[in-house]
N, C-alpha and C. Protein backbone atom coordinates (compact mmCIF):
# COMPACT_ATOMS: atom_id res chain seq x y z
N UNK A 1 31.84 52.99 59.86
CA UNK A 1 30.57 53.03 60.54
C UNK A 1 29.52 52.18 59.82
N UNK A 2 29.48 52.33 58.97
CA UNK A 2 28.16 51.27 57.83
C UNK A 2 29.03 50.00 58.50
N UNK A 3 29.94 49.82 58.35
CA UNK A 3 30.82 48.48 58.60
C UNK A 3 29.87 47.57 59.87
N UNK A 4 29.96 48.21 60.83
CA UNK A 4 29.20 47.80 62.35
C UNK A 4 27.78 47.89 62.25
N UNK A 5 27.07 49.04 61.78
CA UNK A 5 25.58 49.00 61.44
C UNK A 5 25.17 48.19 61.06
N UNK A 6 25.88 48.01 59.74
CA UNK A 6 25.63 46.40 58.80
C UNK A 6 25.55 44.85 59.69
N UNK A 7 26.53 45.07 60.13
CA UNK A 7 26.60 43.64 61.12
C UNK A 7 25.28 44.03 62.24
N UNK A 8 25.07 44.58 63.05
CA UNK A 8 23.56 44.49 63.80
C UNK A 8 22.57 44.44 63.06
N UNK A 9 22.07 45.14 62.13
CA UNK A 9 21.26 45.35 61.13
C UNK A 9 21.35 43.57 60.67
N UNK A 10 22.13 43.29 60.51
CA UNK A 10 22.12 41.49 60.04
C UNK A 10 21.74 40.52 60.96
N UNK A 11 22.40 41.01 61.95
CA UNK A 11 21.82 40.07 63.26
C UNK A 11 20.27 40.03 63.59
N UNK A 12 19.94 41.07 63.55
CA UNK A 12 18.54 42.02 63.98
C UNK A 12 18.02 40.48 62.94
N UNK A 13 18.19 41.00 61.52
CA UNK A 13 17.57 40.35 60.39
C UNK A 13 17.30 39.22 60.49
N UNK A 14 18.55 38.58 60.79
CA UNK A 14 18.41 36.97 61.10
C UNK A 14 17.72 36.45 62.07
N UNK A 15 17.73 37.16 63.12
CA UNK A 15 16.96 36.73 64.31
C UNK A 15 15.67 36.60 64.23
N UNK A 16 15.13 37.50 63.52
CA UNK A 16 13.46 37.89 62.93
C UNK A 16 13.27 36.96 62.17
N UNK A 17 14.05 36.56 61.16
CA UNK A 17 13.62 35.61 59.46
C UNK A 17 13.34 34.04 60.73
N UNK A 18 14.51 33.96 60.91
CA UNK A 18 14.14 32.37 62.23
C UNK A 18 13.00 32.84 63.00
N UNK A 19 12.97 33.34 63.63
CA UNK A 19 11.87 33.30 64.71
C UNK A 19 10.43 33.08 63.92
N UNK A 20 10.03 33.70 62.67
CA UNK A 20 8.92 33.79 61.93
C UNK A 20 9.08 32.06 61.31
N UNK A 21 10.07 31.77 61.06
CA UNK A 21 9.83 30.43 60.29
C UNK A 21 9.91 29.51 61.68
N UNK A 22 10.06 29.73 62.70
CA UNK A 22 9.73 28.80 63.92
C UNK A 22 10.99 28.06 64.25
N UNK A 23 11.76 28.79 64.40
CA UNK A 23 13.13 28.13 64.87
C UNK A 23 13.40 28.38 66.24
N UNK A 24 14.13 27.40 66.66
CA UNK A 24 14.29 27.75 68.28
C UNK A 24 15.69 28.41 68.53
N UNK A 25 16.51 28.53 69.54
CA UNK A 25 17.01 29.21 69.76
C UNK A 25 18.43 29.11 68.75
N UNK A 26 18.26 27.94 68.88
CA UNK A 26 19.71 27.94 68.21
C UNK A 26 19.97 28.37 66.72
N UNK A 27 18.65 27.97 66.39
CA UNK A 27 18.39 28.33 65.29
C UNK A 27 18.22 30.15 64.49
N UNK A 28 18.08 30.85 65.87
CA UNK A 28 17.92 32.01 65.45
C UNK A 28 19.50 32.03 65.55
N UNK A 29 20.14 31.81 66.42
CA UNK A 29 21.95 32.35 65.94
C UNK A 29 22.20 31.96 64.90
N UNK A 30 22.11 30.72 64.53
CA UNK A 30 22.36 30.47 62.91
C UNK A 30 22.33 31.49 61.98
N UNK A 31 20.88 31.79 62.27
CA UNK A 31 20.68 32.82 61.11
C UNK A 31 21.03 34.03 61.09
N UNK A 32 21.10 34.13 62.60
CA UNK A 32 21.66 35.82 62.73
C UNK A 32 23.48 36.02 62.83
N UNK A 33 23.93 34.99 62.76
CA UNK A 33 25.32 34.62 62.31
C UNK A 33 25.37 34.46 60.93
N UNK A 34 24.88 34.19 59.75
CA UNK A 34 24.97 34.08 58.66
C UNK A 34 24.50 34.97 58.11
N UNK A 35 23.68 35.96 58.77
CA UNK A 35 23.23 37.00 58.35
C UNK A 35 23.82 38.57 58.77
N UNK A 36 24.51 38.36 59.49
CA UNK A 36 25.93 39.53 60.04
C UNK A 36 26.79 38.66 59.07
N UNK A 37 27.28 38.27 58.53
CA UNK A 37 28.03 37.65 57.72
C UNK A 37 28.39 38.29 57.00
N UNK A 38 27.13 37.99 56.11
CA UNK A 38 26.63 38.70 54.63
C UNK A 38 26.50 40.27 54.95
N UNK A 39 25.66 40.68 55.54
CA UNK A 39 26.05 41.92 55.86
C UNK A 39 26.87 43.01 55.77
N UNK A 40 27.82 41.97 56.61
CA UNK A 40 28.98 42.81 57.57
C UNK A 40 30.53 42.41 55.77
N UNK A 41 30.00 41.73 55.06
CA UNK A 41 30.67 42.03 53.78
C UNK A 41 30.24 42.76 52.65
N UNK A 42 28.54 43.15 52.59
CA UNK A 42 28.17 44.14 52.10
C UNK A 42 28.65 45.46 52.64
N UNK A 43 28.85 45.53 53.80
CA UNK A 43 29.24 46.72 54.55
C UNK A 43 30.07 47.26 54.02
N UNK A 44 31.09 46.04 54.00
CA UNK A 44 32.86 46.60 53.69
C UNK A 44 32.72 46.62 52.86
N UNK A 45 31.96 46.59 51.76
CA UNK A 45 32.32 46.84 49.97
C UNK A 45 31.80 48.45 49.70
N UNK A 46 30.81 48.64 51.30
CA UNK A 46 30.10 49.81 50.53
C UNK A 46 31.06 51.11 51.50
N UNK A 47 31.68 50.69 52.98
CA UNK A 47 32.62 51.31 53.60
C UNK A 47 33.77 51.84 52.49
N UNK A 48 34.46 50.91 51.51
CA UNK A 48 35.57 50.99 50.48
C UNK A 48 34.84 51.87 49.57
N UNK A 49 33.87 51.78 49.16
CA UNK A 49 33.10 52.56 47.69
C UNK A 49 33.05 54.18 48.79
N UNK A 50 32.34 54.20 49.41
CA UNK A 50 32.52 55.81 50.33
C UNK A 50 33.58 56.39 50.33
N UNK A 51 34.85 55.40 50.88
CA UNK A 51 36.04 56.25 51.24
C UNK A 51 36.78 56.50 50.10
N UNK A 52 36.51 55.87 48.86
CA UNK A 52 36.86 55.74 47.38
C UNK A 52 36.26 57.13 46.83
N UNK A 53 35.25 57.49 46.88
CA UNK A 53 34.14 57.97 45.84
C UNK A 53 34.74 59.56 47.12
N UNK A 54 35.37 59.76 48.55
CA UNK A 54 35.21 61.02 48.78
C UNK A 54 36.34 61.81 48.86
């Protein structure tokens, strides 16, 4: 579940950081693709540490 949160939560992110620095459209997927990215691999490190740690 963090796994998927993480990835919207990134998208969300990215979409916002572009739009404020004045990017157009394409530009917000960029970021909200590189930013579910990162995310969505923070996720899985912290998905593994949960199912580890219970």
């Amino acid at each position: 579940m963090i796994f998927f949160a993480a990835i919207a939560i990134g998208a969300i992110l990215g979409w916002y950081r572009a739009g404020r620095r004045g990017g157009n459209r394409l530009d917000k997927l960029q970021y909200a693709a590189a930013h579910a990215i990162l995310f969505a691999i923070l996720g899985l490190f912290a998905t593994i540490a949960y199912y580890a740690l219970t």
